[in-house]
PDB file of N, CA and C in Angstrom:
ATOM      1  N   UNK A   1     -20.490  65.788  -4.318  1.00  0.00           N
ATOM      2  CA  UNK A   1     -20.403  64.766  -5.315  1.00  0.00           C
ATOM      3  C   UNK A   1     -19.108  63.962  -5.157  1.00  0.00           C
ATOM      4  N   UNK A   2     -18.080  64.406  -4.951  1.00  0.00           N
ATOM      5  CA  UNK A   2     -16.572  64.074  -5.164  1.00  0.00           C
ATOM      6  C   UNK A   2     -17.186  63.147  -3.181  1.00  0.00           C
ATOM      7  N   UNK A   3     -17.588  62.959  -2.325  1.00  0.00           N
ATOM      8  CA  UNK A   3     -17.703  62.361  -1.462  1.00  0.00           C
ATOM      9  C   UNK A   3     -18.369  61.162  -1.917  1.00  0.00           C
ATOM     10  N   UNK A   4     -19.750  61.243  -2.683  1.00  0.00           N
ATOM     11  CA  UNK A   4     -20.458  59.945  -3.125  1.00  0.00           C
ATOM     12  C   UNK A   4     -19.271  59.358  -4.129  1.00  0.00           C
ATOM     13  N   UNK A   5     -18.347  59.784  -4.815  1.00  0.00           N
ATOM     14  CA  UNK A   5     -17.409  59.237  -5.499  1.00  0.00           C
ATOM     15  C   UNK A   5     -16.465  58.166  -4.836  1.00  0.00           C
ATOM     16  N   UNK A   6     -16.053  58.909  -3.601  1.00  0.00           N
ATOM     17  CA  UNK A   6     -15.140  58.660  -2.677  1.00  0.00           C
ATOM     18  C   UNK A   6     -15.628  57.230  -1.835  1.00  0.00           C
ATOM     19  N   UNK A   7     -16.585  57.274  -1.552  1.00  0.00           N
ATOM     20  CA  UNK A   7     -17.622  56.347  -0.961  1.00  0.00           C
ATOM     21  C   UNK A   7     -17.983  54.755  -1.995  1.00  0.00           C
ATOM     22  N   UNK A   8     -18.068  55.356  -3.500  1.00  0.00           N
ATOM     23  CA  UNK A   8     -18.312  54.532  -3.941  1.00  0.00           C
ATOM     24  C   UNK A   8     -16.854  53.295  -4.505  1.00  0.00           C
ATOM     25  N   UNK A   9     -15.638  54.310  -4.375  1.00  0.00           N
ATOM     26  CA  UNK A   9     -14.680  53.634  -4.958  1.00  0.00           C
ATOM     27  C   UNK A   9     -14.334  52.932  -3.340  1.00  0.00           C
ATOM     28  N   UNK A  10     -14.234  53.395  -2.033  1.00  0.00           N
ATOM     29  CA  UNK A  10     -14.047  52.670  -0.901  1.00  0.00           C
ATOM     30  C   UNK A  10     -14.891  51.240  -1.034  1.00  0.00           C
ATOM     31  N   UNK A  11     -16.126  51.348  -1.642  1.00  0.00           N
ATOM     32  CA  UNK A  11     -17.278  50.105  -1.573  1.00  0.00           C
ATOM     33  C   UNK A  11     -16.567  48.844  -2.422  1.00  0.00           C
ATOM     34  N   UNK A  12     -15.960  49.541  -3.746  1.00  0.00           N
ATOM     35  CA  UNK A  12     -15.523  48.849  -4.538  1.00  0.00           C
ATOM     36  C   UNK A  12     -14.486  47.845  -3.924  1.00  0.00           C
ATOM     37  N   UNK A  13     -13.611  48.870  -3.166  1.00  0.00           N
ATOM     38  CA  UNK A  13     -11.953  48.380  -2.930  1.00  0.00           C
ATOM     39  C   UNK A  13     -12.278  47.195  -1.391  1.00  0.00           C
ATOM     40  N   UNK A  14     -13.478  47.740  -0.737  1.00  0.00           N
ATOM     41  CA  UNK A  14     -13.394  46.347   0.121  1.00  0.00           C
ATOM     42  C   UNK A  14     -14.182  45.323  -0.552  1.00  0.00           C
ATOM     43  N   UNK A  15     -14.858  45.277  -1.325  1.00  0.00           N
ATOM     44  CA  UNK A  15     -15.292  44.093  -1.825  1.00  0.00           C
ATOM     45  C   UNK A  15     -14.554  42.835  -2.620  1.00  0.00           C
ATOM     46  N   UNK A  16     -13.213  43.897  -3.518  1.00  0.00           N
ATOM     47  CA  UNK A  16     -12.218  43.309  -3.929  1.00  0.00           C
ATOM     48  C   UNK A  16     -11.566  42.487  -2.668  1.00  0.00           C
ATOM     49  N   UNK A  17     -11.420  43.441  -1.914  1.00  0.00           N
ATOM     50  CA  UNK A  17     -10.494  42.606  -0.433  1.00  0.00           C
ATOM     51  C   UNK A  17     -11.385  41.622  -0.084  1.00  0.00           C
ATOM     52  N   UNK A  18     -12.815  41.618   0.170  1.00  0.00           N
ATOM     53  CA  UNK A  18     -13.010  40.794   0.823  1.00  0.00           C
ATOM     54  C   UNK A  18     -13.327  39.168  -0.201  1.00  0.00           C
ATOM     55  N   UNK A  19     -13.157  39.496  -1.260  1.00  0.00           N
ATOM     56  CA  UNK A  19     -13.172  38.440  -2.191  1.00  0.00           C
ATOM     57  C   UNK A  19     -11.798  37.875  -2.507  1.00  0.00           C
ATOM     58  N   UNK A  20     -10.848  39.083  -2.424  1.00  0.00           N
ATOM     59  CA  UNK A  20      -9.512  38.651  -2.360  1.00  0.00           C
ATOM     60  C   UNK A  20      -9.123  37.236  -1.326  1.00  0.00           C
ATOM     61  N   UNK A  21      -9.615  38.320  -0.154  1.00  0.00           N
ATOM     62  CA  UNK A  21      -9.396  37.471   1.084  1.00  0.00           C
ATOM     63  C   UNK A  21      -9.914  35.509   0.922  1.00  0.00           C
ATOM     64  N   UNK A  22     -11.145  36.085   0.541  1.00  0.00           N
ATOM     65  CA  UNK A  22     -11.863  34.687   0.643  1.00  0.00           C
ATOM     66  C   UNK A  22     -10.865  33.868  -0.412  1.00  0.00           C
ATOM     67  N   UNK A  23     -10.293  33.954  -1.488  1.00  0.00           N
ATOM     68  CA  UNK A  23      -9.888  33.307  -2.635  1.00  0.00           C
ATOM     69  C   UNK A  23      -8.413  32.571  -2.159  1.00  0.00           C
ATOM     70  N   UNK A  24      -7.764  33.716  -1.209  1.00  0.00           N
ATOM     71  CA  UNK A  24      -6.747  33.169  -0.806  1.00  0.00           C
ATOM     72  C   UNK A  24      -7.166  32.091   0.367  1.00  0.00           C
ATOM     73  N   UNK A  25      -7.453  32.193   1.233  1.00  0.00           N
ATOM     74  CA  UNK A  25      -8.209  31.281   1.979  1.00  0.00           C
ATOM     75  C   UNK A  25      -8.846  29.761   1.451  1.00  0.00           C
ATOM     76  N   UNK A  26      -9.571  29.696   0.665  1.00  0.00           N
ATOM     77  CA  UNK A  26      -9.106  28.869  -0.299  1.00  0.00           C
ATOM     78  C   UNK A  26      -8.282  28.225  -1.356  1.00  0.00           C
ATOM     79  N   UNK A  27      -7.206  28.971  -1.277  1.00  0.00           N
ATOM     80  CA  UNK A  27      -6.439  28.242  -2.101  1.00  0.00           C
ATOM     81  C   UNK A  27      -5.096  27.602  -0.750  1.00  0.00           C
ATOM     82  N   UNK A  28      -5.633  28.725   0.591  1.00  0.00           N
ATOM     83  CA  UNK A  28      -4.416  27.628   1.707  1.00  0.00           C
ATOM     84  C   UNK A  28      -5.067  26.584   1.867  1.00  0.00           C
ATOM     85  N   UNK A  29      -6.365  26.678   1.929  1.00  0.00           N
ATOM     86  CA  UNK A  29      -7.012  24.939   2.005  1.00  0.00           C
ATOM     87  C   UNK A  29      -6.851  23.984   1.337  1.00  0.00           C
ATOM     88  N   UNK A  30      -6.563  24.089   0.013  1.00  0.00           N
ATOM     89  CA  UNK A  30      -6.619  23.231  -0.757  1.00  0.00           C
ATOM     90  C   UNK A  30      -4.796  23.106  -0.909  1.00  0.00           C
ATOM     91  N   UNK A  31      -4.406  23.678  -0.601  1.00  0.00           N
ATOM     92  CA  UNK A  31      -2.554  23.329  -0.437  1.00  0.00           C
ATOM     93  C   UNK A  31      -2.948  22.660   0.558  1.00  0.00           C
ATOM     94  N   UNK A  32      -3.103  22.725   1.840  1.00  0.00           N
ATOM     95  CA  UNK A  32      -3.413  21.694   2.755  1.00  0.00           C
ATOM     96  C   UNK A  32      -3.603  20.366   2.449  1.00  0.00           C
ATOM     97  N   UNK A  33      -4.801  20.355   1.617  1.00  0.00           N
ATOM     98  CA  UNK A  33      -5.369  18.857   1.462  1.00  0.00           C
ATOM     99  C   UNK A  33      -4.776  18.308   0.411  1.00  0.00           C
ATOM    100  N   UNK A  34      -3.832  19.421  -0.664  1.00  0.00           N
ATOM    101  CA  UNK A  34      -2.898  18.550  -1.533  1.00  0.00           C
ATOM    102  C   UNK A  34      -1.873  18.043  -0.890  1.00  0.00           C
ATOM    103  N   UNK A  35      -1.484  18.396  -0.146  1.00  0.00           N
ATOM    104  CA  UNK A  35      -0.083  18.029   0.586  1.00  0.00           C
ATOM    105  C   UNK A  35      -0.662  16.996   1.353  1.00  0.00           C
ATOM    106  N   UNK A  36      -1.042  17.221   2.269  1.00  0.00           N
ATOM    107  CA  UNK A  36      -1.824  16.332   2.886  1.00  0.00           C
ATOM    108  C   UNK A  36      -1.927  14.810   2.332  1.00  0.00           C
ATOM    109  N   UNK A  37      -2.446  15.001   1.105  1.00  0.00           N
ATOM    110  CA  UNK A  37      -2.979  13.882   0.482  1.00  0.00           C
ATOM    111  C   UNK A  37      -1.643  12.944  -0.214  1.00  0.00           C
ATOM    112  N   UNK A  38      -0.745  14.223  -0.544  1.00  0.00           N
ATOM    113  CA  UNK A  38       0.684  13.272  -0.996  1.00  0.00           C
ATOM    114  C   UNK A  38       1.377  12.822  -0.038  1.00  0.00           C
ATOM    115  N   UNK A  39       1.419  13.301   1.497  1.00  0.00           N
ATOM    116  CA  UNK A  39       2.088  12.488   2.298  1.00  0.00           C
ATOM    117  C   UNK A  39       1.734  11.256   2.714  1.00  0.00           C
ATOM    118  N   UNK A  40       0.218  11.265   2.839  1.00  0.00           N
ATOM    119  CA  UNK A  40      -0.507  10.131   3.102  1.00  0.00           C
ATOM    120  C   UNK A  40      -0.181   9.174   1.965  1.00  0.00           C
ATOM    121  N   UNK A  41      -0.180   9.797   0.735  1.00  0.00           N
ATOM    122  CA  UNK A  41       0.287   9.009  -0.637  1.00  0.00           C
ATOM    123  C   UNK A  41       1.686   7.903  -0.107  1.00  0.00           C
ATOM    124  N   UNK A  42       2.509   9.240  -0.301  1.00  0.00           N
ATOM    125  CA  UNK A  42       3.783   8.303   0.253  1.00  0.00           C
ATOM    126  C   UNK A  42       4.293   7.637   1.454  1.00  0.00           C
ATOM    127  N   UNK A  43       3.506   7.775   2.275  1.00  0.00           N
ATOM    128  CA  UNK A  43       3.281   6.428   3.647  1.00  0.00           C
ATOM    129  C   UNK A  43       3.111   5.662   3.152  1.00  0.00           C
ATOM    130  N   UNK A  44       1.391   5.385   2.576  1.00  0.00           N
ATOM    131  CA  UNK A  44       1.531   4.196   2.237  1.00  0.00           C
ATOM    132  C   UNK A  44       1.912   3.239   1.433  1.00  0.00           C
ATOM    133  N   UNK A  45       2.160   4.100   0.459  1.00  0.00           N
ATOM    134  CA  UNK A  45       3.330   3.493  -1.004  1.00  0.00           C
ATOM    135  C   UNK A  45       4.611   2.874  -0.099  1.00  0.00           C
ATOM    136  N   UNK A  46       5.100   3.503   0.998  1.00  0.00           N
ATOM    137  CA  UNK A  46       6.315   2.974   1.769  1.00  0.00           C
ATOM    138  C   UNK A  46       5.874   1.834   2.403  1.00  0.00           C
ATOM    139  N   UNK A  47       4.846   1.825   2.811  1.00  0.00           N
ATOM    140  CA  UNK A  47       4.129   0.769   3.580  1.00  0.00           C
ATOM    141  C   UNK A  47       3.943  -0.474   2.921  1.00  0.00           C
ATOM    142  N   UNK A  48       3.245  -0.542   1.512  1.00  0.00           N
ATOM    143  CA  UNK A  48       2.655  -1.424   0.700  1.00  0.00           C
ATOM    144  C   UNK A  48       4.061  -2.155   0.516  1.00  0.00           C
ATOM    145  N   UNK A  49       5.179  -1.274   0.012  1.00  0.00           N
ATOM    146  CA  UNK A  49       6.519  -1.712  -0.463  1.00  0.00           C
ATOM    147  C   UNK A  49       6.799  -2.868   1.231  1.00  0.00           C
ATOM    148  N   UNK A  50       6.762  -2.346   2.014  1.00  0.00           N
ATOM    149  CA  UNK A  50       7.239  -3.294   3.404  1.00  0.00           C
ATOM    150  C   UNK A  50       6.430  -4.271   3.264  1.00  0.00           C
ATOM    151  N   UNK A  51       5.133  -4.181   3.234  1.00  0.00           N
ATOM    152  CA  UNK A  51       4.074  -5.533   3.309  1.00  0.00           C
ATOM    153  C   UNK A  51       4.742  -6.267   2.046  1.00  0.00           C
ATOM    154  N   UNK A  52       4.697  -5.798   0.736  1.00  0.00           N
ATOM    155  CA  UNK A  52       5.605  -6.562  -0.244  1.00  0.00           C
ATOM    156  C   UNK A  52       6.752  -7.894  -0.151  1.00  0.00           C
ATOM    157  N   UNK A  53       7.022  -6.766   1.050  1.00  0.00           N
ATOM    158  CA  UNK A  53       8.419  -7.818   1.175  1.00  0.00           C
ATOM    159  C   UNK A  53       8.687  -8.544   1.996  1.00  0.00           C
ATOM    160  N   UNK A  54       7.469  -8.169   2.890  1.00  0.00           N
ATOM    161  CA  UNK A  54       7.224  -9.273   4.229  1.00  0.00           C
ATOM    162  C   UNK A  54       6.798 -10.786   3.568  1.00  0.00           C
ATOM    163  N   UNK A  55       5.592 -10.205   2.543  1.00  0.00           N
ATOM    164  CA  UNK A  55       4.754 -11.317   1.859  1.00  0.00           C
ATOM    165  C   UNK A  55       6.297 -12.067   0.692  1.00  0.00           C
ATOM    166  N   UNK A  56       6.609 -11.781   0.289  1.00  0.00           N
ATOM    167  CA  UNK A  56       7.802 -12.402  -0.239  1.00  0.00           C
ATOM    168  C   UNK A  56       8.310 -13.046   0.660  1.00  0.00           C
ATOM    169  N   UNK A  57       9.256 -12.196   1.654  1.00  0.00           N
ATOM    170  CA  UNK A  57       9.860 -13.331   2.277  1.00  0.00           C
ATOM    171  C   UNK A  57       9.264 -14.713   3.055  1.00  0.00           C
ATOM    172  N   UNK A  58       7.469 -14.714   3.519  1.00  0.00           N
ATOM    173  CA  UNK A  58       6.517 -15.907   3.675  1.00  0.00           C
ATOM    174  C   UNK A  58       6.603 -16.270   2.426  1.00  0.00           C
ATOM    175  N   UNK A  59       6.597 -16.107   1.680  1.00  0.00           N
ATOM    176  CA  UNK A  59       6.677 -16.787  -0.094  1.00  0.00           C
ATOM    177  C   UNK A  59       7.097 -17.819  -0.012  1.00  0.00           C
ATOM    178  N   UNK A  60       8.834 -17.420   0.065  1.00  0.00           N
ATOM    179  CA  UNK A  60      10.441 -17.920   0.436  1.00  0.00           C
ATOM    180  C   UNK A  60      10.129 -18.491   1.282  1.00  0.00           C
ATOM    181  N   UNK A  61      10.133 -18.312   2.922  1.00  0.00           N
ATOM    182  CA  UNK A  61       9.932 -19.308   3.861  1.00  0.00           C
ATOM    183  C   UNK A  61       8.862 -20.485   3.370  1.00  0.00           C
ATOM    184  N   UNK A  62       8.001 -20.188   3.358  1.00  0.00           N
ATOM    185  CA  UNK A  62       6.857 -21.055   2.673  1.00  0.00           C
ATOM    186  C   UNK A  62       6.733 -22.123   1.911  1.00  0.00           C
ATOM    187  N   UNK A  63       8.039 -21.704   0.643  1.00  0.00           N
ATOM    188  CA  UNK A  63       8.634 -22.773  -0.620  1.00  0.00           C
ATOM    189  C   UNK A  63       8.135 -24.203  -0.154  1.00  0.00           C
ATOM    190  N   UNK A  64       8.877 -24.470   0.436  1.00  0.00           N
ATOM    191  CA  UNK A  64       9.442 -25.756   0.597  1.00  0.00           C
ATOM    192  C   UNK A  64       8.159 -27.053   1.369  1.00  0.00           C
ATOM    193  N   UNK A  65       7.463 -25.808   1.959  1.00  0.00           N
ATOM    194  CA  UNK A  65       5.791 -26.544   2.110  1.00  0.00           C
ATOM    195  C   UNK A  65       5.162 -27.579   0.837  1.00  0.00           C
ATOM    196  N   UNK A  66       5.507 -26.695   0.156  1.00  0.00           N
ATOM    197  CA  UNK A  66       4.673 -27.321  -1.362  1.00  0.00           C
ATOM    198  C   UNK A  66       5.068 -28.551  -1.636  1.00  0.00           C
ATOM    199  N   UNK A  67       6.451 -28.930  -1.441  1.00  0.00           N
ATOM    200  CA  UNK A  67       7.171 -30.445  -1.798  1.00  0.00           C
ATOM    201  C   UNK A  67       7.195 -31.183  -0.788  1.00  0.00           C
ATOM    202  N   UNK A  68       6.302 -31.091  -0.031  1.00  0.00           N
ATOM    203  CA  UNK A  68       5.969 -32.137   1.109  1.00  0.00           C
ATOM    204  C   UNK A  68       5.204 -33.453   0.518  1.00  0.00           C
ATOM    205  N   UNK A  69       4.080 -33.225  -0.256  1.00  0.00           N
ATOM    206  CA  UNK A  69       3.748 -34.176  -0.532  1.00  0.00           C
ATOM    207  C   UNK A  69       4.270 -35.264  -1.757  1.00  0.00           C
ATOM    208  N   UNK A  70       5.352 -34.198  -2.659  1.00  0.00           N
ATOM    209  CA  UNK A  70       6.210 -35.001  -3.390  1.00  0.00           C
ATOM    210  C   UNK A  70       7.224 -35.623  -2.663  1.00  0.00           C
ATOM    211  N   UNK A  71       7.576 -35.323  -1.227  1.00  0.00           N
ATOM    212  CA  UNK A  71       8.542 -36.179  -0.737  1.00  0.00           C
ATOM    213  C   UNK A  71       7.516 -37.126  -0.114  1.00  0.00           C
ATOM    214  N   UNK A  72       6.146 -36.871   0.535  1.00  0.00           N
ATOM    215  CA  UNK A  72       5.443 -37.835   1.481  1.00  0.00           C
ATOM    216  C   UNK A  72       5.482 -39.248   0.278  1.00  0.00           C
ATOM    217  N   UNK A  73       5.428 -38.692  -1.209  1.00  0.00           N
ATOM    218  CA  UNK A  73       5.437 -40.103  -2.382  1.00  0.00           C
ATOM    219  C   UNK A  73       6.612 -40.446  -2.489  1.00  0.00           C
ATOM    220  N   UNK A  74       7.659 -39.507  -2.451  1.00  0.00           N
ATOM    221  CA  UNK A  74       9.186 -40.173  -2.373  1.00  0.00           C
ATOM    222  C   UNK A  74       9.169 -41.617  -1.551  1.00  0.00           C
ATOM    223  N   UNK A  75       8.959 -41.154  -0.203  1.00  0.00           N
ATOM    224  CA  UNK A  75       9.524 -41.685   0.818  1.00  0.00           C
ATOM    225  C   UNK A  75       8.284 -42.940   1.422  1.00  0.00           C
ATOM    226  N   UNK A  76       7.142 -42.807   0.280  1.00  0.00           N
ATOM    227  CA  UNK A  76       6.488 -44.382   0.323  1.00  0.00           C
ATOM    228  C   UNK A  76       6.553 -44.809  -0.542  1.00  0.00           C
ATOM    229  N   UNK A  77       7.420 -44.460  -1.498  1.00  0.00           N
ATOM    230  CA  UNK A  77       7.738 -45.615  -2.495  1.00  0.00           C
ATOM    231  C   UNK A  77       9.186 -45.822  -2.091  1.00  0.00           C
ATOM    232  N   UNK A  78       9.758 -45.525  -1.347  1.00  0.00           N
ATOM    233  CA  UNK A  78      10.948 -45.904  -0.652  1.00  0.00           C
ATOM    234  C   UNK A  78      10.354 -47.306   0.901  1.00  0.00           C
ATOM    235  N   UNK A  79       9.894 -46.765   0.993  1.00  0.00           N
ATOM    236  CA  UNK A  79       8.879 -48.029   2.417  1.00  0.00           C
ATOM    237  C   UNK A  79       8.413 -48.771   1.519  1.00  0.00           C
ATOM    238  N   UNK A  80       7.970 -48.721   0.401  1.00  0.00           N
ATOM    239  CA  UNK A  80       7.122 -50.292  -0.258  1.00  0.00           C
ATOM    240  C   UNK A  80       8.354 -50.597  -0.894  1.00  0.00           C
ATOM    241  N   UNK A  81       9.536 -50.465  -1.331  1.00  0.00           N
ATOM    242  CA  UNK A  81      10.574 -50.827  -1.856  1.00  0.00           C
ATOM    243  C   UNK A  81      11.162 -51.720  -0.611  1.00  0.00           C
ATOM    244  N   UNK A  82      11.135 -51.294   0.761  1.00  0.00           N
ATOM    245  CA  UNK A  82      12.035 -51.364   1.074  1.00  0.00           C
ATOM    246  C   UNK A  82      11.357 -52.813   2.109  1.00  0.00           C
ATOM    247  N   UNK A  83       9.973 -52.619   2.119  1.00  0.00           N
ATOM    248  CA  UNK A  83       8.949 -54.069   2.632  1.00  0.00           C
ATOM    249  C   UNK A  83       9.628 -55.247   1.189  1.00  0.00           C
ATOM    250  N   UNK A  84       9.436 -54.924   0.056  1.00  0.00           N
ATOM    251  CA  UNK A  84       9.657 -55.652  -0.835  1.00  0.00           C
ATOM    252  C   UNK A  84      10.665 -56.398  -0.472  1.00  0.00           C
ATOM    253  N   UNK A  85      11.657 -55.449  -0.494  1.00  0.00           N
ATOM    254  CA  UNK A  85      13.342 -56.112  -0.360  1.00  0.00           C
ATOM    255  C   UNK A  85      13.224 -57.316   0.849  1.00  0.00           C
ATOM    256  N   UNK A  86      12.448 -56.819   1.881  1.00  0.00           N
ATOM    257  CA  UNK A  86      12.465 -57.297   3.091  1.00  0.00           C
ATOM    258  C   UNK A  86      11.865 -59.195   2.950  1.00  0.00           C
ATOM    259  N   UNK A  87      10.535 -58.555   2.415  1.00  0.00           N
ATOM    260  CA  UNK A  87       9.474 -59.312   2.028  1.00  0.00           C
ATOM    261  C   UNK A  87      10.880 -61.013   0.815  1.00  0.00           C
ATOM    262  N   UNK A  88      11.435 -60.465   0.191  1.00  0.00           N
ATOM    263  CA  UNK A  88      12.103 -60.998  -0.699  1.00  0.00           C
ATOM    264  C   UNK A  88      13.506 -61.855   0.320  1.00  0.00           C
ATOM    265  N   UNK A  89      13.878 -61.207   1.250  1.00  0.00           N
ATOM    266  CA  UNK A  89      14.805 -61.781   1.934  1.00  0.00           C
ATOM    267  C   UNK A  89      14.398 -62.853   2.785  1.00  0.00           C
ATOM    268  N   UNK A  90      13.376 -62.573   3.325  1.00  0.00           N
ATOM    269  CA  UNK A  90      12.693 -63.748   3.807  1.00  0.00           C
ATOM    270  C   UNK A  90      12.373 -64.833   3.659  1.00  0.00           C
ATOM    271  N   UNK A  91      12.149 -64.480   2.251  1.00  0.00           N
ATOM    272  CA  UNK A  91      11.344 -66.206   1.162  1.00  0.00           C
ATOM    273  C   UNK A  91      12.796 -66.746   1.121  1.00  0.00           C
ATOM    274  N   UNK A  92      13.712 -66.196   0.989  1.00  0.00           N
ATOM    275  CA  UNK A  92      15.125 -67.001   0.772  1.00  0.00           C
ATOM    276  C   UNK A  92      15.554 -68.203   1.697  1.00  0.00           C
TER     277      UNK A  92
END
């Protein structure tokens, strides 16, 4: 009897292990893919921040595009001013 005892508490104690086993095994996987997942996190958070500031500084370079066509009106109402004047010296 004390053998079927013996037998039955051995049955017990690897089943614990082998469930043990499995549980830990899953929980290195999933440290894996947490970590994993925060480094990848913080690449590209570092990354986005660089594209940020690339796209800013085209922003900045860029500015001054926009007032092209307020100078292209500057600088023809400076030419019809300046036909006028012309236009006016002539008749004299």
């Amino acid at each position: 009897m004390s053998h079927l005892l013996a037998q039955a508490a051995d049955a017990g104690l690897g089943g614990w292990w082998v469930g043990a086993s499995i549980g830990l095994v899953v929980v290195v996987i999933v440290v894996v893919v947490v970590v994993t997942i925060i480094v990848l996190a913080r690449r590209i958070a570092r990354q986005a921040g660089m594209a940020t500031r690339a796209l800013d500084d085209a922003e900045r370079n860029t500015r001054p595009l926009w007032d092209v066509a307020t100078t292209n009106q500057r600088a023809l109402a400076i030419l019809e001013g300046a036909v006028r004047a012309r236009e006016a010296v002539e008749d004299l």
